[in-house]
Structure formats: structure tokens, C-alpha cells
PDB file of N, CA and C in Angstrom:
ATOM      1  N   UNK A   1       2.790  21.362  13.569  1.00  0.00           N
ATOM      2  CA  UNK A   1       2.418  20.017  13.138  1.00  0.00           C
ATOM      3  C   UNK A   1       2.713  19.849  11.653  1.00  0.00           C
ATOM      4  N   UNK A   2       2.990  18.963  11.421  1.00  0.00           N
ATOM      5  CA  UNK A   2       3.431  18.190   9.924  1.00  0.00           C
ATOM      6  C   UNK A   2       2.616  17.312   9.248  1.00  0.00           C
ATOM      7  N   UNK A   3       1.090  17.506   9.651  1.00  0.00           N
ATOM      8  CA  UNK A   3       0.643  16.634   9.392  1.00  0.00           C
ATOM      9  C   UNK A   3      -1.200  17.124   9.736  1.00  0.00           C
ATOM     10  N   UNK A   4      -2.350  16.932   8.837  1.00  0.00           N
ATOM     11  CA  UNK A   4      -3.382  17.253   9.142  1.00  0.00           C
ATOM     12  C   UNK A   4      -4.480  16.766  10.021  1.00  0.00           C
ATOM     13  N   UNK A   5      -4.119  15.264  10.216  1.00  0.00           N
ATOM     14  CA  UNK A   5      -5.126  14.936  11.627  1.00  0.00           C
ATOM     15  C   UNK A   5      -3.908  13.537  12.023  1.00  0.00           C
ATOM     16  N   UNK A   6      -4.223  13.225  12.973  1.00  0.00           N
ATOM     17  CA  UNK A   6      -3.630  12.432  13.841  1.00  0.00           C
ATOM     18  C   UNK A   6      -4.683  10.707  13.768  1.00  0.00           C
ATOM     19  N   UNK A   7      -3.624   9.793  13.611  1.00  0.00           N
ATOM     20  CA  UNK A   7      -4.763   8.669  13.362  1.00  0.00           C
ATOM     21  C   UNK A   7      -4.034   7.565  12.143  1.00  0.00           C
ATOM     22  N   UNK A   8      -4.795   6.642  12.081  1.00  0.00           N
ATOM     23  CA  UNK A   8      -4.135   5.437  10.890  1.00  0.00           C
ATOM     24  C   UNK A   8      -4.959   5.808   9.712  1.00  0.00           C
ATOM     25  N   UNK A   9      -4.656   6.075   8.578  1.00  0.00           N
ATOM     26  CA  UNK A   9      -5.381   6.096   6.756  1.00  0.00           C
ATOM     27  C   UNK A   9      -6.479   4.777   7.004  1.00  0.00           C
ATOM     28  N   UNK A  10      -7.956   5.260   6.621  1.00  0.00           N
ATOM     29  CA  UNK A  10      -8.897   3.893   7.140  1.00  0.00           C
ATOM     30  C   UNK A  10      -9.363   4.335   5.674  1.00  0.00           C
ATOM     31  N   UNK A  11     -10.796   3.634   5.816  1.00  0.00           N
ATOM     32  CA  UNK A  11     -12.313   4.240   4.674  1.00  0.00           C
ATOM     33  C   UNK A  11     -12.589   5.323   5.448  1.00  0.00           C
ATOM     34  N   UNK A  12     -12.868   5.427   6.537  1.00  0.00           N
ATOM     35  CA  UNK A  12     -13.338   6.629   7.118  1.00  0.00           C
ATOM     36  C   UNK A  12     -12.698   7.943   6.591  1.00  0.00           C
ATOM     37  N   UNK A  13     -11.499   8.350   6.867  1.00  0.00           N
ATOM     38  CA  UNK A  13     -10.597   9.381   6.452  1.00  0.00           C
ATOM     39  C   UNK A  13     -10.810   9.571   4.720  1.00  0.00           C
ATOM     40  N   UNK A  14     -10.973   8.602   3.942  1.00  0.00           N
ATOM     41  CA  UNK A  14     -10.757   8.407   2.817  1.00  0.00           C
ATOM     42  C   UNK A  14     -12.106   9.379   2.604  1.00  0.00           C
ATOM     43  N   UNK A  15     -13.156   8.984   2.625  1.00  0.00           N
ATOM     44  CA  UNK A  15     -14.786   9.109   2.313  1.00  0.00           C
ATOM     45  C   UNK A  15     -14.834  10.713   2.635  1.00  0.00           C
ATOM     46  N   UNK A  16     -13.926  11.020   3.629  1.00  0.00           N
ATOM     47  CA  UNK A  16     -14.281  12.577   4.466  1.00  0.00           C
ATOM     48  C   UNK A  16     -13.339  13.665   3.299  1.00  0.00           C
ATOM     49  N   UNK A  17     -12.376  12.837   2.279  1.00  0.00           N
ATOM     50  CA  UNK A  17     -11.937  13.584   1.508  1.00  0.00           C
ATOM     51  C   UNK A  17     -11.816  14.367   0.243  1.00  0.00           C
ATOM     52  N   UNK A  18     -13.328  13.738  -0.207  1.00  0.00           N
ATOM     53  CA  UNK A  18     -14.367  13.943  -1.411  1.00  0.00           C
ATOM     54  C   UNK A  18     -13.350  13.836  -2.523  1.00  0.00           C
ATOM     55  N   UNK A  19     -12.988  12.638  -2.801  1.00  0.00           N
ATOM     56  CA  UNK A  19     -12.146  12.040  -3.521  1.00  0.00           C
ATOM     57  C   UNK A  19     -12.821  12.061  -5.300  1.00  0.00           C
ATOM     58  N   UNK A  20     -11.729  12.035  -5.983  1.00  0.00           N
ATOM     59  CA  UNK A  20     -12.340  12.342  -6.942  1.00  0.00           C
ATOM     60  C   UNK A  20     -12.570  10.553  -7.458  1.00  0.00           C
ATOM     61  N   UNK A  21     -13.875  10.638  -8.787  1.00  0.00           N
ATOM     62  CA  UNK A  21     -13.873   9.244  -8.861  1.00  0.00           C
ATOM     63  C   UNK A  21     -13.444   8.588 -10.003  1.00  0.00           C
ATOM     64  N   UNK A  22     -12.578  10.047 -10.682  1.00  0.00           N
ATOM     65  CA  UNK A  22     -12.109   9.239 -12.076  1.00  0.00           C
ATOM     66  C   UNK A  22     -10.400   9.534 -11.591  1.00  0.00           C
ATOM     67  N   UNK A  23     -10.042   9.622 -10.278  1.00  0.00           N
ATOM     68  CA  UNK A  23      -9.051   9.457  -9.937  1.00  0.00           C
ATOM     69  C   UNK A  23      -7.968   8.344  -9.889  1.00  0.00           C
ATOM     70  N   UNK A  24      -6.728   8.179 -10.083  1.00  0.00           N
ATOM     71  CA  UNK A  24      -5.771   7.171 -10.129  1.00  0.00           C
ATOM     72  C   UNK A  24      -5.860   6.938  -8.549  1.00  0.00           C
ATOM     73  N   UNK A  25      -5.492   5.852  -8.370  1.00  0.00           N
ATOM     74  CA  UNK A  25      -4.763   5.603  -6.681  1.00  0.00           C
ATOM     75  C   UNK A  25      -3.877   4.635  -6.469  1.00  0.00           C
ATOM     76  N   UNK A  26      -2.986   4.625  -5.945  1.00  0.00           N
ATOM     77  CA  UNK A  26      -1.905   3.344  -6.103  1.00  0.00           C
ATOM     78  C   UNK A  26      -1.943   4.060  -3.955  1.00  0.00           C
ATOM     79  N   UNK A  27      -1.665   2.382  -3.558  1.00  0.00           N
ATOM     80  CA  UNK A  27      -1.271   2.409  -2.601  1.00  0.00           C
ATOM     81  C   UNK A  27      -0.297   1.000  -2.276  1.00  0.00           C
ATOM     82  N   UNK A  28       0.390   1.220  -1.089  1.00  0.00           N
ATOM     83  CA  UNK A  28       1.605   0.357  -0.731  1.00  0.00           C
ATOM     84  C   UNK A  28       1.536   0.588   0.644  1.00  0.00           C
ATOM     85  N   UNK A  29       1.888  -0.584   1.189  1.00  0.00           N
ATOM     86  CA  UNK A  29       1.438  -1.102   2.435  1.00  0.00           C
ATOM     87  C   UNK A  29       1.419  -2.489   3.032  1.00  0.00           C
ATOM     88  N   UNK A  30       1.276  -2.563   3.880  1.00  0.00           N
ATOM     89  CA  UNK A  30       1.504  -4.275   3.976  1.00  0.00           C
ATOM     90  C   UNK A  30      -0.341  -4.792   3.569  1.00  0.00           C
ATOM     91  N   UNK A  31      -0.601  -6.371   3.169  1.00  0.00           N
ATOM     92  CA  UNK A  31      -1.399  -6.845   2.652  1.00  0.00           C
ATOM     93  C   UNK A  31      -3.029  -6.264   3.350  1.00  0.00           C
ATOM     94  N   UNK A  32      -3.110  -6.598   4.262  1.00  0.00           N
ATOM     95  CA  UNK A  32      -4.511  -5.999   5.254  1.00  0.00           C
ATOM     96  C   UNK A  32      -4.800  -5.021   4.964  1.00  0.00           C
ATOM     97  N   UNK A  33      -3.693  -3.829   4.972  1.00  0.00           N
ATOM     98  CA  UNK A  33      -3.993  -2.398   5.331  1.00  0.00           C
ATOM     99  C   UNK A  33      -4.738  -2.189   3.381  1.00  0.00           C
ATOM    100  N   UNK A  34      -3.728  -2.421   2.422  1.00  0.00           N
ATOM    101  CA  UNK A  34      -4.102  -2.558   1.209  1.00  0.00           C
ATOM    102  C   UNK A  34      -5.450  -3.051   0.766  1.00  0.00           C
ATOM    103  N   UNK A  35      -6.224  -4.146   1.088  1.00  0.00           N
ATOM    104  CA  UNK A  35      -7.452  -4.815   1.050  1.00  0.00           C
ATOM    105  C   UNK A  35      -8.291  -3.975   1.614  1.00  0.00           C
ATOM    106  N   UNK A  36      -8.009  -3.670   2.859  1.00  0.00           N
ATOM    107  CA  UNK A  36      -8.998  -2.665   3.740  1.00  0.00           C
ATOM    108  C   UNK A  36      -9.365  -1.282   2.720  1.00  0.00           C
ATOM    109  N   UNK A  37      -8.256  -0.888   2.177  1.00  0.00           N
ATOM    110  CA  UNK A  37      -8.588   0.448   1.391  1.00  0.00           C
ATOM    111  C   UNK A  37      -8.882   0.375   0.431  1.00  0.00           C
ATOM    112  N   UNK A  38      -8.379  -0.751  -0.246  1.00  0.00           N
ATOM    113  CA  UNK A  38      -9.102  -1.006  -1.730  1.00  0.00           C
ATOM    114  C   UNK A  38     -10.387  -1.372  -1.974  1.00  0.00           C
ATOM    115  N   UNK A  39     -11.281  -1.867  -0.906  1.00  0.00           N
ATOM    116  CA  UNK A  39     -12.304  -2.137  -0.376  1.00  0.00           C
ATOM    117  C   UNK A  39     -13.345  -0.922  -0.165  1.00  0.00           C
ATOM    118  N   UNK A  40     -12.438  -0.144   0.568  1.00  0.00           N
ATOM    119  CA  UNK A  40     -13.628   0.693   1.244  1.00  0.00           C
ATOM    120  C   UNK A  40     -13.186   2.257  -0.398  1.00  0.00           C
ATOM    121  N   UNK A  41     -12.311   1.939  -1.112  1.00  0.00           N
ATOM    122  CA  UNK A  41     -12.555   2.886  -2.334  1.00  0.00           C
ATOM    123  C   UNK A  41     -14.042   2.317  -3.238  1.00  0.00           C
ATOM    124  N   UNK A  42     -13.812   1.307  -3.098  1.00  0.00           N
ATOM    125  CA  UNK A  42     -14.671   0.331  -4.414  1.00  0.00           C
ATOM    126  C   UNK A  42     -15.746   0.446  -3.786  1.00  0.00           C
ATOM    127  N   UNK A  43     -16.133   0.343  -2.746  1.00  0.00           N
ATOM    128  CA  UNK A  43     -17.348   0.871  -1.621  1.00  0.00           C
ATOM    129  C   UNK A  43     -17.620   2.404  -2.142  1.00  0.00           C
ATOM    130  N   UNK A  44     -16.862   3.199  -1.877  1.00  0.00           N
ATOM    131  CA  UNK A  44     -17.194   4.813  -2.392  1.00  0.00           C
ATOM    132  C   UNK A  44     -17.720   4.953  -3.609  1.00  0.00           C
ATOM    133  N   UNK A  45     -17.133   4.046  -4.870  1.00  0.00           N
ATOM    134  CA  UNK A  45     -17.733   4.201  -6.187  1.00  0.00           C
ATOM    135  C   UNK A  45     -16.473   4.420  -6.758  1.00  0.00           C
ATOM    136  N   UNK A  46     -15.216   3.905  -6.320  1.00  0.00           N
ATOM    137  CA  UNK A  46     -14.364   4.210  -7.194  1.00  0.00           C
ATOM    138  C   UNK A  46     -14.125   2.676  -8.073  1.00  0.00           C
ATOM    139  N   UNK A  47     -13.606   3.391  -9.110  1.00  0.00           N
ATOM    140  CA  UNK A  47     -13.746   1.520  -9.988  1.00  0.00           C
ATOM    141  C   UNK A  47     -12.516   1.233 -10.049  1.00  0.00           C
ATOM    142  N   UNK A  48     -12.488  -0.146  -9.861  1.00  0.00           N
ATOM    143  CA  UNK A  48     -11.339  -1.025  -9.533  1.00  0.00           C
ATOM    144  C   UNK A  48     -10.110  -0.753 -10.180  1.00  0.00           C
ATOM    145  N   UNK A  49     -10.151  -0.849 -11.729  1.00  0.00           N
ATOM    146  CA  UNK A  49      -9.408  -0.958 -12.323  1.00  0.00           C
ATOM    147  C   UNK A  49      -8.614   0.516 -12.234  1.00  0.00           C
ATOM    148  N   UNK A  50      -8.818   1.362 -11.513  1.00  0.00           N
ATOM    149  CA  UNK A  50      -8.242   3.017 -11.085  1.00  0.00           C
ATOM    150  C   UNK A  50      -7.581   3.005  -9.991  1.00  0.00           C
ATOM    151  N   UNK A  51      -7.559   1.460  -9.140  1.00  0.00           N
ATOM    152  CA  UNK A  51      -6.544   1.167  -8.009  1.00  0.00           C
ATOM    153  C   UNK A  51      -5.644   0.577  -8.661  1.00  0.00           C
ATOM    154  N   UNK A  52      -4.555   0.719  -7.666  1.00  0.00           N
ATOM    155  CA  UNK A  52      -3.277   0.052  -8.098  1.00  0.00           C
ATOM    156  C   UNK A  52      -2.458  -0.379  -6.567  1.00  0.00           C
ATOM    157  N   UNK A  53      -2.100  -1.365  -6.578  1.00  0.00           N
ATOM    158  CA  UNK A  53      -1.258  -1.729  -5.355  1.00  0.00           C
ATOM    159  C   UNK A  53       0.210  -2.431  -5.222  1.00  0.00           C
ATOM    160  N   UNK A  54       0.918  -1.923  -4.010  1.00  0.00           N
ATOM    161  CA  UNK A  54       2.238  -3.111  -4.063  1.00  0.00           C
ATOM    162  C   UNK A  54       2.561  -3.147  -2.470  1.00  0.00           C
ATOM    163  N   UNK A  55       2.820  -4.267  -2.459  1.00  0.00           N
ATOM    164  CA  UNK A  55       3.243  -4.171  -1.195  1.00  0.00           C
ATOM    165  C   UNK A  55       4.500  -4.319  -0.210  1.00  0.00           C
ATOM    166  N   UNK A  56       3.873  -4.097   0.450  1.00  0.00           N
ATOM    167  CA  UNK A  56       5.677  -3.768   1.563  1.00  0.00           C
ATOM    168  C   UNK A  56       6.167  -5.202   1.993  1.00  0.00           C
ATOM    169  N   UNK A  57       7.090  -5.791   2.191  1.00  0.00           N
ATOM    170  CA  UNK A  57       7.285  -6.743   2.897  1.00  0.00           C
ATOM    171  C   UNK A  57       8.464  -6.910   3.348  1.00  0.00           C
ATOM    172  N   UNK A  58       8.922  -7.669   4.197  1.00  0.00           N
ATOM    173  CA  UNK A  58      10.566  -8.132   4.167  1.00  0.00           C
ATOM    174  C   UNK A  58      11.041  -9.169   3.228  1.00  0.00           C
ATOM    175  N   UNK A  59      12.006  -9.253   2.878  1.00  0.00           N
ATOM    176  CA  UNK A  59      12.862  -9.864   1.938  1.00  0.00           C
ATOM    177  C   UNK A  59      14.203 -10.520   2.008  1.00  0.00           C
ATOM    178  N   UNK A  60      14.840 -11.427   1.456  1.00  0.00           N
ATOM    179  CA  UNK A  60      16.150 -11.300   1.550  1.00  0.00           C
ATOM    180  C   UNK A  60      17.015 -10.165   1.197  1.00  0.00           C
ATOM    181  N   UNK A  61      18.150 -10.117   1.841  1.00  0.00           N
ATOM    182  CA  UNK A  61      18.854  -8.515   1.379  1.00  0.00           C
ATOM    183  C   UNK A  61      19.490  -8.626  -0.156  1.00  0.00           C
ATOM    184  N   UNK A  62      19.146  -7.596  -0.707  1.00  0.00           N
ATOM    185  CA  UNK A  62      19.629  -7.398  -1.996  1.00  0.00           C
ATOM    186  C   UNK A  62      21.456  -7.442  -1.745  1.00  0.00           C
ATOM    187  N   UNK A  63      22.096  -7.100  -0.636  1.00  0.00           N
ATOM    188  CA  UNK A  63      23.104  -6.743  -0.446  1.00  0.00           C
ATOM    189  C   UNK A  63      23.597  -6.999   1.187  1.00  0.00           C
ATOM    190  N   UNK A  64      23.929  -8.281   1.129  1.00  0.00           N
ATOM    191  CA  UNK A  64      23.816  -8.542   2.602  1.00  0.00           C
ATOM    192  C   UNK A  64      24.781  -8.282   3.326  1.00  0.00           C
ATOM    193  N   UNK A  65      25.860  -7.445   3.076  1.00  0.00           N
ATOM    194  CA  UNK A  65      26.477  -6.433   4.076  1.00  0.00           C
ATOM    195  C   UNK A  65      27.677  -7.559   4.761  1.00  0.00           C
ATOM    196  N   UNK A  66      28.208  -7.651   5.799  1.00  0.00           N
ATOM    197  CA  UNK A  66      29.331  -8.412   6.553  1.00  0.00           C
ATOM    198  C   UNK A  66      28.793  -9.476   6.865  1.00  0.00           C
ATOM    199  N   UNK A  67      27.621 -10.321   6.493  1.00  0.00           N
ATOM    200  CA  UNK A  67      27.209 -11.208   7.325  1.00  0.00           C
ATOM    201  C   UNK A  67      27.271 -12.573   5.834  1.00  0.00           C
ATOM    202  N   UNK A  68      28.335 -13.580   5.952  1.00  0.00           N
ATOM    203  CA  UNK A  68      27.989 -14.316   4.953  1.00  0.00           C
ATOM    204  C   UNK A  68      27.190 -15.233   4.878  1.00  0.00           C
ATOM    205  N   UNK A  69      27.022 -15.075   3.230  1.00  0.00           N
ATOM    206  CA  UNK A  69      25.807 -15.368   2.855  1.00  0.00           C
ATOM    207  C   UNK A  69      25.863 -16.755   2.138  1.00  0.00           C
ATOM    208  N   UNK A  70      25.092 -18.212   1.804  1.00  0.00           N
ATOM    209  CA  UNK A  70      25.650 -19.104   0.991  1.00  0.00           C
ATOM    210  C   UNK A  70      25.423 -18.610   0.035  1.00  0.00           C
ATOM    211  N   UNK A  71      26.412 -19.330  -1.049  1.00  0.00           N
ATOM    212  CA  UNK A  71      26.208 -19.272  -2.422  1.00  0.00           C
ATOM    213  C   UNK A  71      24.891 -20.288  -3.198  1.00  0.00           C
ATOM    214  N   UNK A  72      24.083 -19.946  -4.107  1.00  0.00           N
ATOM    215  CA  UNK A  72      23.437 -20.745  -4.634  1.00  0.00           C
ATOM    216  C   UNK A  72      23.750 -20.997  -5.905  1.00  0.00           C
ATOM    217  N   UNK A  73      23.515 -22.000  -6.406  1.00  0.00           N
ATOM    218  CA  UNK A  73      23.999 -22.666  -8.116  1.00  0.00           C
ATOM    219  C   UNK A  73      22.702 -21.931  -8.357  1.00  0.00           C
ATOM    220  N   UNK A  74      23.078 -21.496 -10.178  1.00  0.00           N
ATOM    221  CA  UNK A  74      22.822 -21.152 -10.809  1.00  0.00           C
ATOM    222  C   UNK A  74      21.481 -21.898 -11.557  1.00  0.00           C
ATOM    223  N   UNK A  75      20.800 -21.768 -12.020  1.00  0.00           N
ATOM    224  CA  UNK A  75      19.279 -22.365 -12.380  1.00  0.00           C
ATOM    225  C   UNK A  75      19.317 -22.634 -14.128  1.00  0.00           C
TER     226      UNK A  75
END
């Protein structure tokens, strides 16, 4: 196995990992999953300003490959 328990990253898992509380944390993720954990840290006693977040999303392609693309005027 590659991996120490089987399951989705919750508060639960978090709390069971005796986290430190002057610890950094940055997490990335889509919006829910992010709130949910930033939540249940700030719940543990970790202070806010020691989270950090970004999130995942889809986008237009930086590089859109064979498929053309319009041009937009310039701003």
C-alpha cells in the first residue's frame, strides 16, 4: 500500500493527527472540500491566519492545442 488509511481528508482524519498548532497549512482543492477543512482546523484551535488556500478549478486552456480558438481585441 502507498498510502496510510483508505478514505476522503475530512476534520475527522485531521483531529486524529495531533497536528501541530503553530503549524503552516495551505490546502488546494475544489471550494467545499477547502471550507470544510478550514473549518474543522479553526475548530481544533488552529488560527486562521496559519491557513492558506487555492483552489482547483477548470479554466480556459492556457494553450488550446488544434482546436481554434477566437481571437479577442486587446483591452
Amino acid at each position: 500500500m502507498d498510502f496510510n488509511s483508505a478514505g476522503h481528508l475530512d476534520t475527522r482524519v485531521l483531529q486524529q493527527q495531533n497536528l501541530p498548532r503553530d503549524g503552516d497549512f495551505y490546502i488546494c482543492g475544489p471550494s467545499t472540500f477547502m471550507s470544510d477543512l478550514t473549518a474543522g482546523l479553526v475548530a481544533s484551535g488552529i488560527a486562521p491566519d496559519r491557513i492558506q488556500t487555492e483552489m482547483f478549478g477548470a479554466g480556459a486552456s492556457n494553450t488550446p492545442g488544434i482546436a481554434a480558438a477566437p481571437r479577442q481585441a486587446p483591452h
